[in-house]
N, C-alpha and C. Protein backbone atom coordinates (compact mmCIF):
# COMPACT_ATOMS: atom_id res chain seq x y z
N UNK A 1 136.05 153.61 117.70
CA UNK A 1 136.40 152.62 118.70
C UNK A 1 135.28 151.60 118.79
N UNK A 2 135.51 149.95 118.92
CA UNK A 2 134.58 149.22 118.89
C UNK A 2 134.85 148.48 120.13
N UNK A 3 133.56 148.27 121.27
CA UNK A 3 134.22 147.59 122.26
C UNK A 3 134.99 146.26 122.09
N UNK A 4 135.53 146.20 123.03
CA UNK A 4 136.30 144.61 122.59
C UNK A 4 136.62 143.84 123.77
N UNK A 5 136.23 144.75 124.90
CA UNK A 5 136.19 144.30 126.30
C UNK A 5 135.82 145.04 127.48
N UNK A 6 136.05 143.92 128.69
CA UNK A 6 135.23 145.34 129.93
C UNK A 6 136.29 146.60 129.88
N UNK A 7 137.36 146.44 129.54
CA UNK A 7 138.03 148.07 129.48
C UNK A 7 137.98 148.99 128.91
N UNK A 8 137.05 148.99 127.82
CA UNK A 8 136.68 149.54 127.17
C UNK A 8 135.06 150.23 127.29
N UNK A 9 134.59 149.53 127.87
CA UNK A 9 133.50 150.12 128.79
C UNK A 9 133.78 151.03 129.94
N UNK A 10 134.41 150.64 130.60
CA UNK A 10 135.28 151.10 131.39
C UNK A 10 135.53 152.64 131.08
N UNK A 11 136.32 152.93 130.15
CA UNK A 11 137.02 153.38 129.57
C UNK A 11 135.56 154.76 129.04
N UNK A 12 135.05 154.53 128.64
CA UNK A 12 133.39 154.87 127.48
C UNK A 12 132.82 155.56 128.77
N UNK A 13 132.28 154.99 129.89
CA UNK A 13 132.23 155.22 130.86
C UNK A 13 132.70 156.18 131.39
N UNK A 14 133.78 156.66 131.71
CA UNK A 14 134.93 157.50 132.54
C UNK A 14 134.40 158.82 132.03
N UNK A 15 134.73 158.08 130.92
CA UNK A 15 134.74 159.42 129.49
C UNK A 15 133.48 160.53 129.60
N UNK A 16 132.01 159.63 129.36
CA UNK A 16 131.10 160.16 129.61
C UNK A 16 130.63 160.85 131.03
N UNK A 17 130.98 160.25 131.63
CA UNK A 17 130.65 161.09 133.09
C UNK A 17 131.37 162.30 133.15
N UNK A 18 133.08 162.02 132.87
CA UNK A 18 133.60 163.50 132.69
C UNK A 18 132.98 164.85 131.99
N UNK A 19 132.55 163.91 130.75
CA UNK A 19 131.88 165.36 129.46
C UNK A 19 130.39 165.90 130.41
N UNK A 20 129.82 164.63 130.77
CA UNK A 20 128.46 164.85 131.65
C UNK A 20 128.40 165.96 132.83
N UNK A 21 129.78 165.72 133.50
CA UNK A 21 129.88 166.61 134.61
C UNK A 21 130.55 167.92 134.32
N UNK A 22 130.74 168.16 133.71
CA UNK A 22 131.97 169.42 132.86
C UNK A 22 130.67 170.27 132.44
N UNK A 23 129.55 169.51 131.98
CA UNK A 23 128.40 170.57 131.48
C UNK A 23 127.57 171.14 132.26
N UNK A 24 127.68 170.21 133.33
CA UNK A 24 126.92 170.80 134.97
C UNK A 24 127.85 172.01 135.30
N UNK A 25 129.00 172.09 134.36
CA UNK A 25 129.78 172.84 135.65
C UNK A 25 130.60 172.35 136.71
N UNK A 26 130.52 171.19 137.54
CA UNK A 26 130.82 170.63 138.75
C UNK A 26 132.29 170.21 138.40
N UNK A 27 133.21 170.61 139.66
CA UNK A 27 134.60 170.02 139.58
C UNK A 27 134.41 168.47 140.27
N UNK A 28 135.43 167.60 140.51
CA UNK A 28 135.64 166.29 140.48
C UNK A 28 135.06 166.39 142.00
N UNK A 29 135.58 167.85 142.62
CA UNK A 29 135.16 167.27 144.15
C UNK A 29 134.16 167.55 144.87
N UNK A 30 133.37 168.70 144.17
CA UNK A 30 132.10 168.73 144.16
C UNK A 30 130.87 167.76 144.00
N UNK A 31 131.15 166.96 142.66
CA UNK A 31 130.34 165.60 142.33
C UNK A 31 130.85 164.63 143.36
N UNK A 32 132.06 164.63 143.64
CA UNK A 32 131.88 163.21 144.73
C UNK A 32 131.46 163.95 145.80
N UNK A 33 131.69 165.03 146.49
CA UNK A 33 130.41 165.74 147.61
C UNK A 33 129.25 165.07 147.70
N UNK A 34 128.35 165.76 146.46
CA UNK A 34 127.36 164.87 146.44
C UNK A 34 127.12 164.07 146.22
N UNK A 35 127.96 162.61 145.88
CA UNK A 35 127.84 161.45 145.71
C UNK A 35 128.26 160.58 146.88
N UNK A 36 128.92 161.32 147.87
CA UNK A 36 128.99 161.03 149.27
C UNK A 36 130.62 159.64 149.00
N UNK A 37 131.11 160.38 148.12
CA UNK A 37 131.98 159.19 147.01
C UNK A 37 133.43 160.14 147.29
N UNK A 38 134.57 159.53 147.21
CA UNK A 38 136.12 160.04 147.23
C UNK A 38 136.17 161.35 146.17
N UNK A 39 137.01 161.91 146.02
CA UNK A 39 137.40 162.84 145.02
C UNK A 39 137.96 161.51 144.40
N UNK A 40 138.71 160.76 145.06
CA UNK A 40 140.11 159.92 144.29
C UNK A 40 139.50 158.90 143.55
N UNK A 41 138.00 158.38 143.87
CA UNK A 41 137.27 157.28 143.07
C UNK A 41 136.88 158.36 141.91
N UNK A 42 136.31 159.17 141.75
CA UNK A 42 135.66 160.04 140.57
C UNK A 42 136.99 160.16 139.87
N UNK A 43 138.23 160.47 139.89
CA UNK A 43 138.99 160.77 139.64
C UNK A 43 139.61 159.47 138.65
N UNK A 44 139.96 158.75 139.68
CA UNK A 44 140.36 157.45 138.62
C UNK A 44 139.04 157.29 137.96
N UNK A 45 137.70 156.88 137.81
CA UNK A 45 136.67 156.82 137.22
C UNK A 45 136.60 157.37 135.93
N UNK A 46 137.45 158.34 135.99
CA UNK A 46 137.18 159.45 134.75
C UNK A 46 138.56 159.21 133.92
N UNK A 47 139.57 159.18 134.43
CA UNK A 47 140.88 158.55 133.97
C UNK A 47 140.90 157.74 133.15
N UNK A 48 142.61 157.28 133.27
CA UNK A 48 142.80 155.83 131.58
C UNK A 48 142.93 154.45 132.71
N UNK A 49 142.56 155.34 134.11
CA UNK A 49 142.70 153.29 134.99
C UNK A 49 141.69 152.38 135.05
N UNK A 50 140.52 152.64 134.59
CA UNK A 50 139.63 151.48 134.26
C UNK A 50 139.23 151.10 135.35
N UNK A 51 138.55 152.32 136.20
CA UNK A 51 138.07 152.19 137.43
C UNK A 51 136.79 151.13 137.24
N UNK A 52 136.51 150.89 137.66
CA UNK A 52 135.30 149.71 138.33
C UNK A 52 133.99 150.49 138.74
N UNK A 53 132.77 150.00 137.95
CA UNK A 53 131.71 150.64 139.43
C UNK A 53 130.41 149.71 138.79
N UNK A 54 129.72 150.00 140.21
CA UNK A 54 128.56 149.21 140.21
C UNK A 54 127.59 149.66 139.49
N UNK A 55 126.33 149.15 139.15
CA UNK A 55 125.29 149.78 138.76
C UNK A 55 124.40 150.48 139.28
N UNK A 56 124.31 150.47 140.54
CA UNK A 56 123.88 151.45 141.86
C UNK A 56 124.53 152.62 141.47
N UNK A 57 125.56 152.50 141.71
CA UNK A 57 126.62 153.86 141.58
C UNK A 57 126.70 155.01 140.51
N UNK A 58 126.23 153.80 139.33
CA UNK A 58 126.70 154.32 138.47
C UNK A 58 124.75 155.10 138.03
N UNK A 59 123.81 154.54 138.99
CA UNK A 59 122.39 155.11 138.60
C UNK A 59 122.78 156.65 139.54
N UNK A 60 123.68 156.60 140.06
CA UNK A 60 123.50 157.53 141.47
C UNK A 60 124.43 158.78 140.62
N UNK A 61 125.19 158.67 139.86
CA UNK A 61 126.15 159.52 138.73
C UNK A 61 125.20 160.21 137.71
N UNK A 62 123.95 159.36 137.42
CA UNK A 62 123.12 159.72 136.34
C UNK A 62 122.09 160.56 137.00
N UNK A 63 121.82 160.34 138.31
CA UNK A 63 120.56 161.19 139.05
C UNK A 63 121.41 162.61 139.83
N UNK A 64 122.37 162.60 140.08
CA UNK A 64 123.12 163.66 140.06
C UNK A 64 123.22 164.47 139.01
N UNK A 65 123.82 163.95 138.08
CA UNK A 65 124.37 164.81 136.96
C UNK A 65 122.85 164.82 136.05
N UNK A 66 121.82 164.12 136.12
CA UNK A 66 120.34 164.72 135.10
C UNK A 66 120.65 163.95 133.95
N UNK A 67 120.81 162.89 133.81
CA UNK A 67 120.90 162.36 132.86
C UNK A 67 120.52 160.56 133.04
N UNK A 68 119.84 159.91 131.92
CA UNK A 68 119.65 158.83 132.00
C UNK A 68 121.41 157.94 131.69
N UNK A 69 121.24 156.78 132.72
CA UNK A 69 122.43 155.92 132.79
C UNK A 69 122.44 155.36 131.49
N UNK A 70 121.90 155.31 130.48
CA UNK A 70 121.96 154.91 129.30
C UNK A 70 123.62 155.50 128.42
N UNK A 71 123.08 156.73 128.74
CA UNK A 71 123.97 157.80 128.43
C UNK A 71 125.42 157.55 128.23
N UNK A 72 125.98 157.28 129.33
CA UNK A 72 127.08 156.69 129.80
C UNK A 72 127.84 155.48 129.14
N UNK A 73 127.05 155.31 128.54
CA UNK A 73 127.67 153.86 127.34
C UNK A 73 127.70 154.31 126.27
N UNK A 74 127.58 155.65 126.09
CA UNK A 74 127.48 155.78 124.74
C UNK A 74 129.05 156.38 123.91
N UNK A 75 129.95 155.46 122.74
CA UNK A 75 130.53 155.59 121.85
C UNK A 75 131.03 156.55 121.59
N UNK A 76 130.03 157.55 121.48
CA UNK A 76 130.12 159.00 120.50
C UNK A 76 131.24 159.96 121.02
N UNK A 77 131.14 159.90 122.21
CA UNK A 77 132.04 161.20 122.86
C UNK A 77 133.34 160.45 122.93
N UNK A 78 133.54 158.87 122.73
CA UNK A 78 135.23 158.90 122.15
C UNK A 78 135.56 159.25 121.62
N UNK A 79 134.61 158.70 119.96
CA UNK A 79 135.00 159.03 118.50
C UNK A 79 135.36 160.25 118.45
N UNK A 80 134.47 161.23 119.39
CA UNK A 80 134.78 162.71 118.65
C UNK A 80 135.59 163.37 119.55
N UNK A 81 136.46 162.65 120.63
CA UNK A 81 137.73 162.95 121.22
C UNK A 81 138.76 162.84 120.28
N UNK A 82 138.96 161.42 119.71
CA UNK A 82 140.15 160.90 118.81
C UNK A 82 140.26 162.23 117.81
């Protein structure tokens, strides 16, 4: 997959936080617990709807889950979905 737009970030995004949080262990409503965040925003977030988020938010996903926000953009865990 090569980006080709913000939905696709978007999209890269979702993805990674899901695989990110799945290795913690943590269900959807646990992480928004501690993210003080909806079940229903994590939820679409992780989905094919091309949730939206800030860069605050998205530092606050990475200090939860132990991981640098870098992370989260990264390609790899599409490719090796497809």
């Amino acid at each position: 997959m090569s980006i080709t737009n913000q939905y696709d970030i978007y999209y890269i995004v979702g993805k990674n936080i899901k695989k990110y949080r799945k290795q913690k262990g943590m269900t959807q409503k646990e992480l928004a617990e501690k993210l003080l965040l909806s079940e229903n925003f994590v939820s679409k977030l992780e989905s094919d709807t091309y949730q939206t988020i800030s860069i605050d938010t998205l530092k606050q996903f990475a200090d939860v889950l132990d991981v640098k926000i870098m992370y989260f953009f990264d390609e790899e865990v599409v490719k090796n979905s497809l």
